[in-house]
C-alpha atoms as a PDB file:
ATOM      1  CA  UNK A   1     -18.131 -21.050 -12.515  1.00  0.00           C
ATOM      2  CA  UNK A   2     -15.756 -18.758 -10.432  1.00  0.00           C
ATOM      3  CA  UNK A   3     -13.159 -19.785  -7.939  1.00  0.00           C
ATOM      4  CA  UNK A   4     -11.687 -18.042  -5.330  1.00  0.00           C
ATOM      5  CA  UNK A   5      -8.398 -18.994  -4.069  1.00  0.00           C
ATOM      6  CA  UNK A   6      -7.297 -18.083  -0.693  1.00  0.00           C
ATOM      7  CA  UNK A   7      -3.445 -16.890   0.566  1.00  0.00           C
ATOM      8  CA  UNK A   8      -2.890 -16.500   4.384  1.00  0.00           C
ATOM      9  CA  UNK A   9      -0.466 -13.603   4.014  1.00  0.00           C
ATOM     10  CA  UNK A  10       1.435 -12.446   6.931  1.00  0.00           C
ATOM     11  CA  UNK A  11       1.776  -8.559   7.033  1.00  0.00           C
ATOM     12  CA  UNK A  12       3.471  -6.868   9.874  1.00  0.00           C
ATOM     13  CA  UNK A  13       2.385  -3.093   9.984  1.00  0.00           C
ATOM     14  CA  UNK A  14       5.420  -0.619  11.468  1.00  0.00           C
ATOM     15  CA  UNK A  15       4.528   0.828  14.290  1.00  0.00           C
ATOM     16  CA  UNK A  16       4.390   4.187  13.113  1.00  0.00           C
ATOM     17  CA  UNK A  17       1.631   3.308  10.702  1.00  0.00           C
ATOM     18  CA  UNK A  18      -0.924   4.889  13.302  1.00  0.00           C
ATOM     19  CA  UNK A  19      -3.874   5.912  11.010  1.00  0.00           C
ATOM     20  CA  UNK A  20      -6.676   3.336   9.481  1.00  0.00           C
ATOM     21  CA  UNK A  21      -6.494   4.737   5.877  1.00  0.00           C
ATOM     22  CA  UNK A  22      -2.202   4.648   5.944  1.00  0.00           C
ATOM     23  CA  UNK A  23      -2.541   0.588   7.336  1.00  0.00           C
ATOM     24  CA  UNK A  24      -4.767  -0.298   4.828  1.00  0.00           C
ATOM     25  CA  UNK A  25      -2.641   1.573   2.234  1.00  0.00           C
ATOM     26  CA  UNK A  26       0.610  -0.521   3.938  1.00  0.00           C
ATOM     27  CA  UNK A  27      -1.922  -3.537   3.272  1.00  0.00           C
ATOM     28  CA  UNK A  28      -2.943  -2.963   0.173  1.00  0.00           C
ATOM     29  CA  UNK A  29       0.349  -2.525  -1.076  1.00  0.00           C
ATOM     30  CA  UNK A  30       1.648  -5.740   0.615  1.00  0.00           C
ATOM     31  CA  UNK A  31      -0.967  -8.278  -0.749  1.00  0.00           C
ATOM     32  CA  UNK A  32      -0.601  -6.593  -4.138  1.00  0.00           C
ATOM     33  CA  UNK A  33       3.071  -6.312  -4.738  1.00  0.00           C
ATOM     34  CA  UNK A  34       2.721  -3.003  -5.337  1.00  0.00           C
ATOM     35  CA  UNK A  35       0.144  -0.411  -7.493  1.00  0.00           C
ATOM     36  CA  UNK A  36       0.110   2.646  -8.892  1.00  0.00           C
ATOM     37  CA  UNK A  37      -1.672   6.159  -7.011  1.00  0.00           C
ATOM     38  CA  UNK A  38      -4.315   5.834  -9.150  1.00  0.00           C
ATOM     39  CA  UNK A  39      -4.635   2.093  -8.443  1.00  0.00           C
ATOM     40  CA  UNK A  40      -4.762   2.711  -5.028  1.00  0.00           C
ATOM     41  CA  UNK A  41      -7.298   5.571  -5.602  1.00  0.00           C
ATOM     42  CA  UNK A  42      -9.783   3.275  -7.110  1.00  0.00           C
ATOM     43  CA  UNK A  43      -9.463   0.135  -5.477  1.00  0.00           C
ATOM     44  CA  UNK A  44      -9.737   1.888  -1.709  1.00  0.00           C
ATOM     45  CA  UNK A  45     -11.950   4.339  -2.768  1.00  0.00           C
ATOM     46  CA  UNK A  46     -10.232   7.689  -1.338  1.00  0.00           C
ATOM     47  CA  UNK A  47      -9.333  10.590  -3.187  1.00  0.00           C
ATOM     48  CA  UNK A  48      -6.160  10.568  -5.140  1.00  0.00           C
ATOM     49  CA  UNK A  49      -5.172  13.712  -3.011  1.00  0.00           C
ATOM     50  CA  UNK A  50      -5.616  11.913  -0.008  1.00  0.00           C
ATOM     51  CA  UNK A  51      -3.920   8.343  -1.908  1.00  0.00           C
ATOM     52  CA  UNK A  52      -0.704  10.691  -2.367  1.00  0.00           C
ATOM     53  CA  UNK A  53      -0.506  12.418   0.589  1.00  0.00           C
ATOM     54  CA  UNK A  54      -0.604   8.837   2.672  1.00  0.00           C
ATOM     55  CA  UNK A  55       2.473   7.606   0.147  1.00  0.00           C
ATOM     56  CA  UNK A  56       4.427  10.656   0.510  1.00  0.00           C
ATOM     57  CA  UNK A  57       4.101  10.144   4.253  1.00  0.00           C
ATOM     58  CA  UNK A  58       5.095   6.228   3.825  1.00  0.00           C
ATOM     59  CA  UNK A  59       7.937   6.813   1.742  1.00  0.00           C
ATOM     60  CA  UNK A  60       8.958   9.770   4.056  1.00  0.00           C
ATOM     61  CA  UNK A  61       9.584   7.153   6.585  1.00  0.00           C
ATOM     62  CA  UNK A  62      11.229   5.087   4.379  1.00  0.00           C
ATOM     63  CA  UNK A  63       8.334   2.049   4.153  1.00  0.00           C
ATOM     64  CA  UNK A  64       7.782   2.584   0.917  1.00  0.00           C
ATOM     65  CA  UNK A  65       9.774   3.018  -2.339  1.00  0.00           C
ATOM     66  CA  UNK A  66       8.655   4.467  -5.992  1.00  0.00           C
ATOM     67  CA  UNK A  67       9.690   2.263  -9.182  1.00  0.00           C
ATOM     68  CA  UNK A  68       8.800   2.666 -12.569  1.00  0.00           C
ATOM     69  CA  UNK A  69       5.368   4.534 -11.881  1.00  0.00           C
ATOM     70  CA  UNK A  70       4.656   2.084  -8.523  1.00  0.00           C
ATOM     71  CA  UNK A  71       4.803   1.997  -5.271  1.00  0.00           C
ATOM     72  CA  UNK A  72       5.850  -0.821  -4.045  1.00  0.00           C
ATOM     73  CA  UNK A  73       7.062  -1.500   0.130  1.00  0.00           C
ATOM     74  CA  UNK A  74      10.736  -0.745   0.487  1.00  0.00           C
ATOM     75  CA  UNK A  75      12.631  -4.230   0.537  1.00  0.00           C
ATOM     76  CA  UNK A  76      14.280  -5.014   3.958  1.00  0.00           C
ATOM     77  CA  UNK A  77      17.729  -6.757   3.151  1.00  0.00           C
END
């Protein structure tokens, strides 16, 4: 028998986070904790080129942070 367990998650998306495919990369990385390009690749079903070039343009302005092969959204202290 599966389960499914359910987690209201509260994800703000930055304003400058205009396009569908870069919020639901922002998303994707927020309910996840993180994931790898390839990860993200897969699980969205875009092309890693495309995967990439969204990061590069989320870390550009500074939402999201590489660590040990992940991305993972930049920590807000």
């Amino acid at each position: 028998m599966n389960s499914t367990v359910e987690q209201e998650i509260d994800v703000a998306v930055p304003d400058d986070i205009t396009t569908p495919r870069a919020k639901l990369v922002y998303y994707y990385l927020a309910t996840n904790g993180g994931a790898t390009a390839d990860d993200i690749r897969s699980d969205l079903d875009i092309s890693k080129g495309n995967a990439l070039s969204i990061i590069g343009t989320l870390r550009e302005r500074d939402h999201v942070e590489r660590e040990n092969g992940r991305y993972e959204l930049r920590r807000v202290e």
